[in-house]
PDB file of N, CA and C in Angstrom:
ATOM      1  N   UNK A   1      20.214 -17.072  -3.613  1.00  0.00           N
ATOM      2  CA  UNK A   1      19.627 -16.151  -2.654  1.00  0.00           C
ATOM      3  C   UNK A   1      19.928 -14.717  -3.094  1.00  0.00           C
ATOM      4  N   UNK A   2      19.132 -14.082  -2.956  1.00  0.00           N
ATOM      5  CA  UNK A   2      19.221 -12.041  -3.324  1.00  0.00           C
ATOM      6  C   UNK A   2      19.891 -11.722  -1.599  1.00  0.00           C
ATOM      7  N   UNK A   3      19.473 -10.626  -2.245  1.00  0.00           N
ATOM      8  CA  UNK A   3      19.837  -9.195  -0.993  1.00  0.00           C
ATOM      9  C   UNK A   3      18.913  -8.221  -1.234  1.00  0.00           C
ATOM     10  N   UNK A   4      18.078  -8.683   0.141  1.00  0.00           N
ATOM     11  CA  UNK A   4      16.283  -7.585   0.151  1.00  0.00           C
ATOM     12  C   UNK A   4      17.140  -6.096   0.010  1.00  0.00           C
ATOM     13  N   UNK A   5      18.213  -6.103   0.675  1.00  0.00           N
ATOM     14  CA  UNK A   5      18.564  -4.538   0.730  1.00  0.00           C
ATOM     15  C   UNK A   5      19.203  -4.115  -1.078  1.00  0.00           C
ATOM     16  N   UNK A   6      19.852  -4.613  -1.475  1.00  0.00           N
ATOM     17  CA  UNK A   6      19.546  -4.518  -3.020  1.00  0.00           C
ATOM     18  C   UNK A   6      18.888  -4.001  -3.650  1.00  0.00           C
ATOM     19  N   UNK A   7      17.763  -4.441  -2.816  1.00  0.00           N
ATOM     20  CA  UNK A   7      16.006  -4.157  -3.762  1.00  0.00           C
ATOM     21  C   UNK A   7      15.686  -2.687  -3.602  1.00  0.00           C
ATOM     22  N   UNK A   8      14.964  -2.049  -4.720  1.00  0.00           N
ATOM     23  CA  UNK A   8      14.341  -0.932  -4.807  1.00  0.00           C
ATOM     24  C   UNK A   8      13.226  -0.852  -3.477  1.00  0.00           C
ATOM     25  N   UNK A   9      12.313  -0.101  -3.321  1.00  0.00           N
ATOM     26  CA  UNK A   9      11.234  -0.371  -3.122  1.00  0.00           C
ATOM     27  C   UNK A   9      10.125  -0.894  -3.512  1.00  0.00           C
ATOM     28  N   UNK A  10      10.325  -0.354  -4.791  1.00  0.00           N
ATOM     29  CA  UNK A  10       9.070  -0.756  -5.667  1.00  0.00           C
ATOM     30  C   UNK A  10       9.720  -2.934  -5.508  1.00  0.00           C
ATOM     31  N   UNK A  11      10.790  -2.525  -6.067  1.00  0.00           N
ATOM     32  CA  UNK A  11      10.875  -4.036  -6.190  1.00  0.00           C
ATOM     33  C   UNK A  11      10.910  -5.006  -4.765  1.00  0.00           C
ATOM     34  N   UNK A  12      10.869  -4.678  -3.922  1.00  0.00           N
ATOM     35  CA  UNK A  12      10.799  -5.224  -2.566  1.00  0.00           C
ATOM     36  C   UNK A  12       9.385  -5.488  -2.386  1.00  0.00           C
ATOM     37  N   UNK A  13       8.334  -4.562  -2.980  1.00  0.00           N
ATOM     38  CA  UNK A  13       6.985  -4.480  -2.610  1.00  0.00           C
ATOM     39  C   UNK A  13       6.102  -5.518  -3.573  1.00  0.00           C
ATOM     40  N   UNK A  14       6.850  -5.555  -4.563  1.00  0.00           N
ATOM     41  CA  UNK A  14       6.255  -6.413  -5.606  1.00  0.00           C
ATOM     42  C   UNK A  14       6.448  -7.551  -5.330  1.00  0.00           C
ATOM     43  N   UNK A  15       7.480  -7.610  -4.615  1.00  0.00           N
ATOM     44  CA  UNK A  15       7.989  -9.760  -4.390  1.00  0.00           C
ATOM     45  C   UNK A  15       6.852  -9.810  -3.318  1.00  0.00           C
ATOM     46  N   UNK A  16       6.589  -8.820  -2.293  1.00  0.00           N
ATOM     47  CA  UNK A  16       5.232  -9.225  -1.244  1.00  0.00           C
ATOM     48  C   UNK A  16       4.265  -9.524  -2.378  1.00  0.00           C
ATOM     49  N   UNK A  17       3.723  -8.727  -2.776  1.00  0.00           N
ATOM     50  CA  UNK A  17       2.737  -8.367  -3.665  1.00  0.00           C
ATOM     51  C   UNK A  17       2.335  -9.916  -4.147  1.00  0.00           C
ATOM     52  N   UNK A  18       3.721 -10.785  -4.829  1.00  0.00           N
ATOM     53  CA  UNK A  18       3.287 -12.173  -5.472  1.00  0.00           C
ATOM     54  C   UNK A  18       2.928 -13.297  -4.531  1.00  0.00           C
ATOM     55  N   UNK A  19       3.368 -12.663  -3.142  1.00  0.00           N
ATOM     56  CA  UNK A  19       3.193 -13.802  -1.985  1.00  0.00           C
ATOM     57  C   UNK A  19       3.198 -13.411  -1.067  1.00  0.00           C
ATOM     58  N   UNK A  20       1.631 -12.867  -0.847  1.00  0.00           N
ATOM     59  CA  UNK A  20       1.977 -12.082   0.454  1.00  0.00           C
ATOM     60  C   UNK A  20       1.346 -12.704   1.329  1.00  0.00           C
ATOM     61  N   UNK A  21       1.149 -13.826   1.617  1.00  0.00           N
ATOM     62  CA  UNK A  21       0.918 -14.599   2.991  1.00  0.00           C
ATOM     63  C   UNK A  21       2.601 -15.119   3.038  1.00  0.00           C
ATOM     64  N   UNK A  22       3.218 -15.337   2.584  1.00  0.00           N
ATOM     65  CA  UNK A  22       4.630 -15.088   3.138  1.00  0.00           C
ATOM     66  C   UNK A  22       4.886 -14.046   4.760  1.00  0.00           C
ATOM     67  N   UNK A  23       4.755 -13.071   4.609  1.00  0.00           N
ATOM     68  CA  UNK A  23       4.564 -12.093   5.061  1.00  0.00           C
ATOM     69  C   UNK A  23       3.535 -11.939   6.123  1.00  0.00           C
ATOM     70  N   UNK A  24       2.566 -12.118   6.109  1.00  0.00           N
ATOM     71  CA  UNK A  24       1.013 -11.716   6.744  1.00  0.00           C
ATOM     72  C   UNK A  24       0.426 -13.310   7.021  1.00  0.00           C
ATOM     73  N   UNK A  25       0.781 -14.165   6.843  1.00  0.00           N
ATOM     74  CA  UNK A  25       0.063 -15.320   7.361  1.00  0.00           C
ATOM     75  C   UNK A  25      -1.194 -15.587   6.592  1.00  0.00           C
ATOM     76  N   UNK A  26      -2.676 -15.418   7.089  1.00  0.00           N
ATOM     77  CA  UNK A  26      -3.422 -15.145   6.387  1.00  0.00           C
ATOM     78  C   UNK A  26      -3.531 -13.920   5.757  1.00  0.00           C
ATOM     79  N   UNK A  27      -4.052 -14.158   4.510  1.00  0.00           N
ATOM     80  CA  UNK A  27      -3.972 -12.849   3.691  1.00  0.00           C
ATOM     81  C   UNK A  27      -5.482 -12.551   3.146  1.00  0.00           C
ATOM     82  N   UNK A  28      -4.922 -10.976   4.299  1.00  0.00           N
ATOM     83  CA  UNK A  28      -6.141 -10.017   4.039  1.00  0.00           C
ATOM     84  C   UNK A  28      -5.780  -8.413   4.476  1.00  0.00           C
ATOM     85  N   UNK A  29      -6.724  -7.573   3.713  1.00  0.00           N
ATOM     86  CA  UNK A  29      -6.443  -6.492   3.713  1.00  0.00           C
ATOM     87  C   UNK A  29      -5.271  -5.382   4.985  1.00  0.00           C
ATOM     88  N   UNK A  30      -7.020  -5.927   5.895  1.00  0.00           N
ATOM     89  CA  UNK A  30      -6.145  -5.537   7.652  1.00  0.00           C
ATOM     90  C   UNK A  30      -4.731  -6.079   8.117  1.00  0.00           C
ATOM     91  N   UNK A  31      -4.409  -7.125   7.337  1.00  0.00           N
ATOM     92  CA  UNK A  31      -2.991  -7.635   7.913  1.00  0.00           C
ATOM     93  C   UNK A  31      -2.326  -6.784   7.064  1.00  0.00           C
ATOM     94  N   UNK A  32      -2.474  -7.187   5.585  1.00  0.00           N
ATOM     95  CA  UNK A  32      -1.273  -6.472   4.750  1.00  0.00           C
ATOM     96  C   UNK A  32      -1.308  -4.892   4.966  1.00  0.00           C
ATOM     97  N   UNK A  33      -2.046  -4.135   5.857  1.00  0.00           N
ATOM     98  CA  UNK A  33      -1.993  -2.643   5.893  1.00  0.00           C
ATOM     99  C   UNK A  33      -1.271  -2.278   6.865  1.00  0.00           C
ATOM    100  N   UNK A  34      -1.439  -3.343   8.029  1.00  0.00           N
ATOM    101  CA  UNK A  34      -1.092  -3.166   8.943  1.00  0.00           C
ATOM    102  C   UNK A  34       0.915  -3.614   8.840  1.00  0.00           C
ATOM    103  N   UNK A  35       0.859  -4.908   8.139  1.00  0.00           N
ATOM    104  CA  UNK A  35       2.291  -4.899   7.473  1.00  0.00           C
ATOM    105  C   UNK A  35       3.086  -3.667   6.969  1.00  0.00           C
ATOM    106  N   UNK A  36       2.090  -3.427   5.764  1.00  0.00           N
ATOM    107  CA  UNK A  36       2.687  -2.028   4.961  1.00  0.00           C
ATOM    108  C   UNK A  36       3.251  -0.718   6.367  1.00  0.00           C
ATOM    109  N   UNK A  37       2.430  -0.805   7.083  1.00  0.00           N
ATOM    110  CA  UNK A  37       3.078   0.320   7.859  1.00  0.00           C
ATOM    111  C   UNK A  37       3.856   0.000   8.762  1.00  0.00           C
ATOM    112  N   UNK A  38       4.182  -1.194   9.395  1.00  0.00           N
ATOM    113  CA  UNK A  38       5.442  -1.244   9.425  1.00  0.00           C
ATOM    114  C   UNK A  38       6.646  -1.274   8.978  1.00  0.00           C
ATOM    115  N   UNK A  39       6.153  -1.828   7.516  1.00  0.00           N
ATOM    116  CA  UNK A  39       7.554  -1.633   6.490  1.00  0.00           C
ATOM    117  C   UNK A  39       7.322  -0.243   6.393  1.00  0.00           C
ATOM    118  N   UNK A  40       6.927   0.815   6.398  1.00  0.00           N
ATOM    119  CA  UNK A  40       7.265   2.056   6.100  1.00  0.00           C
ATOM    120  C   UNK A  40       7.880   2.643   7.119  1.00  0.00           C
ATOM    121  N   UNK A  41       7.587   2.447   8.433  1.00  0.00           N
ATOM    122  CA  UNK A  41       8.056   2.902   9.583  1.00  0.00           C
ATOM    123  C   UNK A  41       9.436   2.444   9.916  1.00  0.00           C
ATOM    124  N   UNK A  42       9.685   1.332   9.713  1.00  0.00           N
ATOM    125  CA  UNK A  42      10.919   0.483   9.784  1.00  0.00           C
ATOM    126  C   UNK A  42      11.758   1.176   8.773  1.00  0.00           C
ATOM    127  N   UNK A  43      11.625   1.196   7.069  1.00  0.00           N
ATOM    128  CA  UNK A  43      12.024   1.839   6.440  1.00  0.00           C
ATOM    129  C   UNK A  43      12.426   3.469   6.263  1.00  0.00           C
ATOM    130  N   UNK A  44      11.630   4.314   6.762  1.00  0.00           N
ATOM    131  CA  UNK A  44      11.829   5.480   7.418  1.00  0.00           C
ATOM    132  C   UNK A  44      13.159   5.484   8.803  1.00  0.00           C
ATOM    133  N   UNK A  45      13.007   4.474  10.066  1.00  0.00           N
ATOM    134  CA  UNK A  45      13.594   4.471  10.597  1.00  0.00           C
ATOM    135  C   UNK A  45      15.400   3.967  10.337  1.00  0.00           C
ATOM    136  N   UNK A  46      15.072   3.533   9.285  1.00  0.00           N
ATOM    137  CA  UNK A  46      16.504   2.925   8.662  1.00  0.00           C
ATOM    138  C   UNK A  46      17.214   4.175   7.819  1.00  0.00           C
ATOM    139  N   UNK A  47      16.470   4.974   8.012  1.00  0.00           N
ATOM    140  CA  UNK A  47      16.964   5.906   6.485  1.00  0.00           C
ATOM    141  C   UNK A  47      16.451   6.286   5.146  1.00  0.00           C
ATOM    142  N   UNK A  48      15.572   4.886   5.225  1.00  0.00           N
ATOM    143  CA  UNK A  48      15.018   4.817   3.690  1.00  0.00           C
ATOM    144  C   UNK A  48      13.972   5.798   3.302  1.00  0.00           C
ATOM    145  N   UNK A  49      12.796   5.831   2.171  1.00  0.00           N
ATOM    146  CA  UNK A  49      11.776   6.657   2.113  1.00  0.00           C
ATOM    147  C   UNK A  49      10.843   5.857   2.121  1.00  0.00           C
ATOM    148  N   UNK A  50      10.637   4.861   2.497  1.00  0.00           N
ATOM    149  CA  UNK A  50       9.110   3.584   2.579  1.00  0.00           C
ATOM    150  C   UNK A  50       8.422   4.284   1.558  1.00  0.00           C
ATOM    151  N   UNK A  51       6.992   4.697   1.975  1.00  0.00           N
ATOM    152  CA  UNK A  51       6.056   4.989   2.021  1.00  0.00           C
ATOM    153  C   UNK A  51       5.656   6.394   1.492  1.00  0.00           C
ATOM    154  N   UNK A  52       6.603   7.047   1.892  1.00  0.00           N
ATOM    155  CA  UNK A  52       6.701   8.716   2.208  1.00  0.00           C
ATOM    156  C   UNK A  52       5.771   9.373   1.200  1.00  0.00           C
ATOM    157  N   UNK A  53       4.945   9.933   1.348  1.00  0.00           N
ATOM    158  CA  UNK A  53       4.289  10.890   0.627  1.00  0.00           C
ATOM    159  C   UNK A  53       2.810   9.967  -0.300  1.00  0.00           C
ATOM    160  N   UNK A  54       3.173   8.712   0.101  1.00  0.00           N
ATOM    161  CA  UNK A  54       1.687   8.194   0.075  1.00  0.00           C
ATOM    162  C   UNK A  54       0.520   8.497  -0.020  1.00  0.00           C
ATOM    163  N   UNK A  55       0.217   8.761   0.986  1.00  0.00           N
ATOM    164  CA  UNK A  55      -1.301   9.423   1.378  1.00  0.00           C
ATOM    165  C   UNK A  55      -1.512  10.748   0.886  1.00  0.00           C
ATOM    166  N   UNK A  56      -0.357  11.946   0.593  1.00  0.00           N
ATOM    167  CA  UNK A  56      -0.550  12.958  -0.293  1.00  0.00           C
ATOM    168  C   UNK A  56      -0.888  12.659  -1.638  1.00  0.00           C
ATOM    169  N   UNK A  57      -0.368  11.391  -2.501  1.00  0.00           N
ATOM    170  CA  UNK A  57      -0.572  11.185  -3.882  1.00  0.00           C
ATOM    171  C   UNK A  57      -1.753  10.498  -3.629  1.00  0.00           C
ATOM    172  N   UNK A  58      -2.570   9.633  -2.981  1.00  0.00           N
ATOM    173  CA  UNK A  58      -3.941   8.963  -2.688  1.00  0.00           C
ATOM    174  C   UNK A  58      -4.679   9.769  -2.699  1.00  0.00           C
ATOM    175  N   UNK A  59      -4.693  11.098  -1.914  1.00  0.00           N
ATOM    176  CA  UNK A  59      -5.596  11.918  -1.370  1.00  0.00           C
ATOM    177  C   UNK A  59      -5.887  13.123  -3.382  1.00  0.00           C
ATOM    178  N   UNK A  60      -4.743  13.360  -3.634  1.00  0.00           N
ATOM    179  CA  UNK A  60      -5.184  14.052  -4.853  1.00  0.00           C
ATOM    180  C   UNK A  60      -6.040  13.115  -6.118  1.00  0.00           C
ATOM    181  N   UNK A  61      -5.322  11.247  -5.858  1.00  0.00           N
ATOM    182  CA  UNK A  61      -6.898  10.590  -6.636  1.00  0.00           C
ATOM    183  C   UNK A  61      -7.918  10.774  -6.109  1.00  0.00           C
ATOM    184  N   UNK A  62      -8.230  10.491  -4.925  1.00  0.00           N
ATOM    185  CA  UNK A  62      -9.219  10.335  -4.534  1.00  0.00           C
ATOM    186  C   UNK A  62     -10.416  11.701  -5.146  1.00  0.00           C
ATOM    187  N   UNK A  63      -9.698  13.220  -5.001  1.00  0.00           N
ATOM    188  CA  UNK A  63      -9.820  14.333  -5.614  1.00  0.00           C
ATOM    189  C   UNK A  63     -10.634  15.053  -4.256  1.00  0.00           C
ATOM    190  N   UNK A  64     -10.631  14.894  -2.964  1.00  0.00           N
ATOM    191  CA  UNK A  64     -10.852  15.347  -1.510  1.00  0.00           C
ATOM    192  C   UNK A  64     -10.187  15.133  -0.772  1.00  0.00           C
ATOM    193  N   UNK A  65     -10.215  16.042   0.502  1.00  0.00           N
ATOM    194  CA  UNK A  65      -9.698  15.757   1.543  1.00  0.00           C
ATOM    195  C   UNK A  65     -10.295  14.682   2.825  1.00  0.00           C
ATOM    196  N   UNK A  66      -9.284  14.276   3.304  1.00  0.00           N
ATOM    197  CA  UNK A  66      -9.965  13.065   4.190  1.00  0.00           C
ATOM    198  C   UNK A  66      -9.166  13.167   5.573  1.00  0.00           C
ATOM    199  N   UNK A  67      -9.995  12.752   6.673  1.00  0.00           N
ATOM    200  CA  UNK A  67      -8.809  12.934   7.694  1.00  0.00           C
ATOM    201  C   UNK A  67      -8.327  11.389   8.040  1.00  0.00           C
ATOM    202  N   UNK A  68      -8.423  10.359   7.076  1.00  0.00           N
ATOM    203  CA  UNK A  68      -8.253   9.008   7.213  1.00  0.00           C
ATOM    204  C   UNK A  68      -6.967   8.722   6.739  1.00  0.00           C
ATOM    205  N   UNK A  69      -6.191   7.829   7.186  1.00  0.00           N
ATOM    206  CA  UNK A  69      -5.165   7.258   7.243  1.00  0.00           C
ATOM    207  C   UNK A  69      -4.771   6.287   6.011  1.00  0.00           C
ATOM    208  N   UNK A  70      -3.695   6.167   4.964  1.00  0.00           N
ATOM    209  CA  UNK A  70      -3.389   6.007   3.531  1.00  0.00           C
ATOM    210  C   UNK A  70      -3.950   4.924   3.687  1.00  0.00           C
ATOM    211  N   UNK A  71      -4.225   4.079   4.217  1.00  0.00           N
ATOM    212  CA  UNK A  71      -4.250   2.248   4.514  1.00  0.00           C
ATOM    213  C   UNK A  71      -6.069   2.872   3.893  1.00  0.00           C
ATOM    214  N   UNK A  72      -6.947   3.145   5.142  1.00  0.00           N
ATOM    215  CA  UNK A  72      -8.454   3.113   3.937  1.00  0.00           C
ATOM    216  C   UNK A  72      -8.631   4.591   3.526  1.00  0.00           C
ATOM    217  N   UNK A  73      -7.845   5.411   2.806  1.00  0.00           N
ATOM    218  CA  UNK A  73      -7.629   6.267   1.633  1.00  0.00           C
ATOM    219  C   UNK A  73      -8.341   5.163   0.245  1.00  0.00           C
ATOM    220  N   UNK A  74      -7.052   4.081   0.439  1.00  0.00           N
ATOM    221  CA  UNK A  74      -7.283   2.984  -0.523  1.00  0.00           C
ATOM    222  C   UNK A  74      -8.773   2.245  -0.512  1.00  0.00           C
ATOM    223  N   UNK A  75      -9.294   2.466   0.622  1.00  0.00           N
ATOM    224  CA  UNK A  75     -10.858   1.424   0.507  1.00  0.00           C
ATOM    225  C   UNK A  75     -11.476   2.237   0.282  1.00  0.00           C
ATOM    226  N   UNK A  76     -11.215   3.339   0.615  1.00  0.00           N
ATOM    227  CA  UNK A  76     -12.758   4.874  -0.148  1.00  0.00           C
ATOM    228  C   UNK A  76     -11.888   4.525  -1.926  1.00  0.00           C
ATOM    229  N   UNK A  77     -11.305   4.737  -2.294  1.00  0.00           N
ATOM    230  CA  UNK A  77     -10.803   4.309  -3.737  1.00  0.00           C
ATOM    231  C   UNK A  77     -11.632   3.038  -4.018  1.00  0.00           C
ATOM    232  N   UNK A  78     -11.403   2.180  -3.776  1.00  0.00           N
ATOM    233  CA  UNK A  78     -12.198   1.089  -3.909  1.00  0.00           C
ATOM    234  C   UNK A  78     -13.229   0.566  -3.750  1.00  0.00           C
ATOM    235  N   UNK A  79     -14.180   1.372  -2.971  1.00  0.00           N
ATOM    236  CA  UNK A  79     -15.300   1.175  -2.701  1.00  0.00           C
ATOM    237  C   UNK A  79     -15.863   2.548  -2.316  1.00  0.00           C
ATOM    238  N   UNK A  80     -15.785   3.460  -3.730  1.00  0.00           N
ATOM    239  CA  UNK A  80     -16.419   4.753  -3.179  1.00  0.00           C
ATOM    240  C   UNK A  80     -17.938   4.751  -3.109  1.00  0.00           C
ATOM    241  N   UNK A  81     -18.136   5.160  -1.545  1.00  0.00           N
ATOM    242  CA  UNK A  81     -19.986   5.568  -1.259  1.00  0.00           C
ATOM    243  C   UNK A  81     -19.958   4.409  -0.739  1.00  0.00           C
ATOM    244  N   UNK A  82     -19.276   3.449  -0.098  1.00  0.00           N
ATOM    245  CA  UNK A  82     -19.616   2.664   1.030  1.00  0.00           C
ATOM    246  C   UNK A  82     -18.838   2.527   1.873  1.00  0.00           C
ATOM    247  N   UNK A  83     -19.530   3.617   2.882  1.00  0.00           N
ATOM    248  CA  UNK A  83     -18.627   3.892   4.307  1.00  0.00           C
ATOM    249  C   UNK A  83     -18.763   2.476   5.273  1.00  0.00           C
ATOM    250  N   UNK A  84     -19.523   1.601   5.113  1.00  0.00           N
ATOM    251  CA  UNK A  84     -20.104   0.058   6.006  1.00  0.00           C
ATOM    252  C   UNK A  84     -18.750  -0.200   4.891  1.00  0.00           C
ATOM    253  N   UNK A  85     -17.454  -0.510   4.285  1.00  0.00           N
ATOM    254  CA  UNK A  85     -17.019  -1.556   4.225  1.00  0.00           C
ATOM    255  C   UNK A  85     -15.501  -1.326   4.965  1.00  0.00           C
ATOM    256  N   UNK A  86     -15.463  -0.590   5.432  1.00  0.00           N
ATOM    257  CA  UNK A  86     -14.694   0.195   6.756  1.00  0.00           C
ATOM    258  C   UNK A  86     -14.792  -1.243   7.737  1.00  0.00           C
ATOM    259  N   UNK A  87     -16.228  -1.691   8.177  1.00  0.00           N
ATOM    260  CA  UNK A  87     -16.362  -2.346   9.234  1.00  0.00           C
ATOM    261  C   UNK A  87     -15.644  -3.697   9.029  1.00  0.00           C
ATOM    262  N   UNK A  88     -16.151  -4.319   8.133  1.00  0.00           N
ATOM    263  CA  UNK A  88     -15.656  -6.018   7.906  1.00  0.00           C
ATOM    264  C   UNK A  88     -15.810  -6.344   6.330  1.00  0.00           C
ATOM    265  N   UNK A  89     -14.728  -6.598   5.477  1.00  0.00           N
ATOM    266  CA  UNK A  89     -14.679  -6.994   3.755  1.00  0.00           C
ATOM    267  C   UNK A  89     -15.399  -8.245   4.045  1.00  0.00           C
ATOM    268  N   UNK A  90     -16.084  -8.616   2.795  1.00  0.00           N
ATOM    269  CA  UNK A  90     -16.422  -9.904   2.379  1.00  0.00           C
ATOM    270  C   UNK A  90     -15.251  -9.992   1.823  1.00  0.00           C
ATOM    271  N   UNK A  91     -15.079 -12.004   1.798  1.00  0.00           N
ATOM    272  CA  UNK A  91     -13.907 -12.262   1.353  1.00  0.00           C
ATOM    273  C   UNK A  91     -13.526 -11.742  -0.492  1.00  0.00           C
ATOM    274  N   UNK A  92     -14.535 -11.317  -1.086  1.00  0.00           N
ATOM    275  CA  UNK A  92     -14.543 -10.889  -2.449  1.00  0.00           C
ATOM    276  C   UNK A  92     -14.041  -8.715  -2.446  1.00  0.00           C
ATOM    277  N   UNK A  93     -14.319  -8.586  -1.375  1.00  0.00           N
ATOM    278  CA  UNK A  93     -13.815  -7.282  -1.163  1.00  0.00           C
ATOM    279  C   UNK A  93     -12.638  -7.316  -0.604  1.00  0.00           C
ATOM    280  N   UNK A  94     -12.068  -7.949   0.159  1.00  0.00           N
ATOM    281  CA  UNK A  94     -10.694  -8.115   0.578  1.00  0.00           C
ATOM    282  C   UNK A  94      -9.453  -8.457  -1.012  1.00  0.00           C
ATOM    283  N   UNK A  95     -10.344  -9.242  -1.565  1.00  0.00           N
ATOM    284  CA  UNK A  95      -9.691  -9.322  -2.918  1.00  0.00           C
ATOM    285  C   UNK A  95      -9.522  -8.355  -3.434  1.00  0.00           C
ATOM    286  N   UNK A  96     -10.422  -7.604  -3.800  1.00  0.00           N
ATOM    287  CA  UNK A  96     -10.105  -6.495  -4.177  1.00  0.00           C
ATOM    288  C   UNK A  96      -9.582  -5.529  -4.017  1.00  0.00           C
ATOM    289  N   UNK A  97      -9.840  -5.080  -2.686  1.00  0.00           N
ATOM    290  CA  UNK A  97      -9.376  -4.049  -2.162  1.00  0.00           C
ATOM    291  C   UNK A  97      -7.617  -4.385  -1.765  1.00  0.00           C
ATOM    292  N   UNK A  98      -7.005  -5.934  -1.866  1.00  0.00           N
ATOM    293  CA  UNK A  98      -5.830  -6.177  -1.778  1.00  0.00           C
ATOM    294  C   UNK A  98      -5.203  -5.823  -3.431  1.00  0.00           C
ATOM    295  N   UNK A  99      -5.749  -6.380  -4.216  1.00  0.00           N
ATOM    296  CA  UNK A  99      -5.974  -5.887  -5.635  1.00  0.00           C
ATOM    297  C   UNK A  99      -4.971  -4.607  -6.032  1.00  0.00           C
ATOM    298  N   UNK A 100      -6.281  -3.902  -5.408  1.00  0.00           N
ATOM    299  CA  UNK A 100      -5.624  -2.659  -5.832  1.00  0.00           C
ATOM    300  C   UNK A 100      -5.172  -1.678  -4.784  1.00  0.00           C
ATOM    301  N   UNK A 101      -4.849  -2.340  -3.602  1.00  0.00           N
ATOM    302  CA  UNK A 101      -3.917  -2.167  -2.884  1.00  0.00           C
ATOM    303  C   UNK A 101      -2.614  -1.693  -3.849  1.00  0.00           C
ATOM    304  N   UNK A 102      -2.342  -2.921  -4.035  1.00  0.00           N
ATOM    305  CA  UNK A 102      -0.411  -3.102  -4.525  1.00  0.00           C
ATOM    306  C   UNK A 102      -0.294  -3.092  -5.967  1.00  0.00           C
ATOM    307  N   UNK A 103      -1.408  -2.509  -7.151  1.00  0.00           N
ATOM    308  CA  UNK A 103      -1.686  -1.479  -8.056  1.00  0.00           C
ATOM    309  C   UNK A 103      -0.820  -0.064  -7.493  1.00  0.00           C
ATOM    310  N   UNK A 104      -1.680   0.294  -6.499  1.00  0.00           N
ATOM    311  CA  UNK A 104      -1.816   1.673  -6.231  1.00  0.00           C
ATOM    312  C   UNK A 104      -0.005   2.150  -5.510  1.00  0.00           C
ATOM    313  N   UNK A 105       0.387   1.080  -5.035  1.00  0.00           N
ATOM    314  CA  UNK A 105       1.497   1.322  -4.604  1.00  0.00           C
ATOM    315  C   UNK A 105       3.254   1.326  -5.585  1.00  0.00           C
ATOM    316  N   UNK A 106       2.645   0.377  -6.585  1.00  0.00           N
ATOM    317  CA  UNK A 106       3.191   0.076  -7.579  1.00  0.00           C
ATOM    318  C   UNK A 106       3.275   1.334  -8.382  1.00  0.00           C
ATOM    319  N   UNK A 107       2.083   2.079  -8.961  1.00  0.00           N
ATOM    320  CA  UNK A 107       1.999   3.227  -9.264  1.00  0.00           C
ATOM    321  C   UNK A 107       2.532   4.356  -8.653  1.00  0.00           C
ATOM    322  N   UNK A 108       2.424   4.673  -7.376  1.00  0.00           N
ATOM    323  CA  UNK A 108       2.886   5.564  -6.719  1.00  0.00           C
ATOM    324  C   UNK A 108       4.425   5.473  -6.747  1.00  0.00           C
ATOM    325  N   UNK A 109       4.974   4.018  -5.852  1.00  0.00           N
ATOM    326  CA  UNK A 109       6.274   4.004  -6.170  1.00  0.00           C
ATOM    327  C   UNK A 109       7.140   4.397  -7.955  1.00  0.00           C
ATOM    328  N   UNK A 110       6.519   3.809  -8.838  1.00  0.00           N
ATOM    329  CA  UNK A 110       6.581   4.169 -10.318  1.00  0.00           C
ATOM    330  C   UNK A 110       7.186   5.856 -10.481  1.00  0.00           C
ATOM    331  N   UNK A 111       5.969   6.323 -10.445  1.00  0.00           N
ATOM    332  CA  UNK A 111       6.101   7.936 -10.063  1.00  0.00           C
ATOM    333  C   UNK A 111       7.235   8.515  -9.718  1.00  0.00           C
ATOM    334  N   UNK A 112       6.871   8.019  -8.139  1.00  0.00           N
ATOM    335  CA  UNK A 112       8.351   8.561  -7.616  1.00  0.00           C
ATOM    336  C   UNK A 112       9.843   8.335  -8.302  1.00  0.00           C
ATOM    337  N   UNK A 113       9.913   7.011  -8.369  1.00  0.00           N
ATOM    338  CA  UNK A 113      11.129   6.995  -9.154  1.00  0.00           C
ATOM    339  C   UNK A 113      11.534   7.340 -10.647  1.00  0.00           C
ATOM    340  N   UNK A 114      10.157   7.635 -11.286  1.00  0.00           N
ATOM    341  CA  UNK A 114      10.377   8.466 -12.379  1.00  0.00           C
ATOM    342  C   UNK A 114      10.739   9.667 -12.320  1.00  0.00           C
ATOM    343  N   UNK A 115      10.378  10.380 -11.325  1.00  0.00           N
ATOM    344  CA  UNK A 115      10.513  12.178 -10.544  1.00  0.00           C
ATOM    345  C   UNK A 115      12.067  12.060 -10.090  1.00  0.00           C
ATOM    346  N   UNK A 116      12.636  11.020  -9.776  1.00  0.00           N
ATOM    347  CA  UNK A 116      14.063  10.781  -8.782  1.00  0.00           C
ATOM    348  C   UNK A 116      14.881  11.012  -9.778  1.00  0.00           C
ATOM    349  N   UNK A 117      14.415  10.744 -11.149  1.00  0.00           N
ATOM    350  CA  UNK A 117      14.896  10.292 -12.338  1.00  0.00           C
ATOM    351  C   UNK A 117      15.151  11.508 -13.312  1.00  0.00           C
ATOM    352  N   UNK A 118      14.539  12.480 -13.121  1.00  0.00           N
ATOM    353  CA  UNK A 118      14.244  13.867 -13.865  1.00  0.00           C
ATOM    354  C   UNK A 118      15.192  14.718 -13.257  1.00  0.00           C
TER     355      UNK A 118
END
């Protein structure tokens, strides 16, 4: 057995990442976003940095401003110029957009701890 508290972030996010109906039951976008922000909130509330600064590093890929929330930051990334997939993923867009979900977080976390590192 580990110790989740042990874990980095990045590395906490990646063990979801390999099994994340662990976590979310059925697995799909809306659950795991809705997950993610509780682990950030929880994590914030503990002390930690979850999430933190997320949606600032999303928003400079994206290369606009948005008044939308980091969770579909990631689905305009993934499906730029279709504001209809906001409403309901086909199960082939949920793939994806889970995809590169935990890409994008992987990366971001990356970052950061390369910057922590400097």
């Amino acid at each position: 057995m580990f110790d989740p508290a042990a874990l980095t972030d990045r590395e906490y996010l990646a063990l979801i990442a390999q099994r994340p109906g662990m976590f979310t039951g059925r697995v799909t976008y809306e659950r795991m976003a809705q997950f993610l922000h509780g682990y950030d909130l929880g994590s914030q509330r503990a002390g930690g940095r979850g999430l933190d600064g997320i949606r600032d590093w999303l928003l400079a890929r994206l290369g606009h401003s948005s008044p939308l929330i980091w969770t579909s930051i990631v689905l305009q990334l993934a499906f730029p110029g279709q504001d209809q997939v906001f409403d309901a993923l086909t199960a082939e867009q949920d793939r994806q957009a889970l995809k590169l979900l935990f890409v994008l977080i992987d990366e971001f976390l990356a970052e950061r701890e390369h910057s922590e590192e400097s």
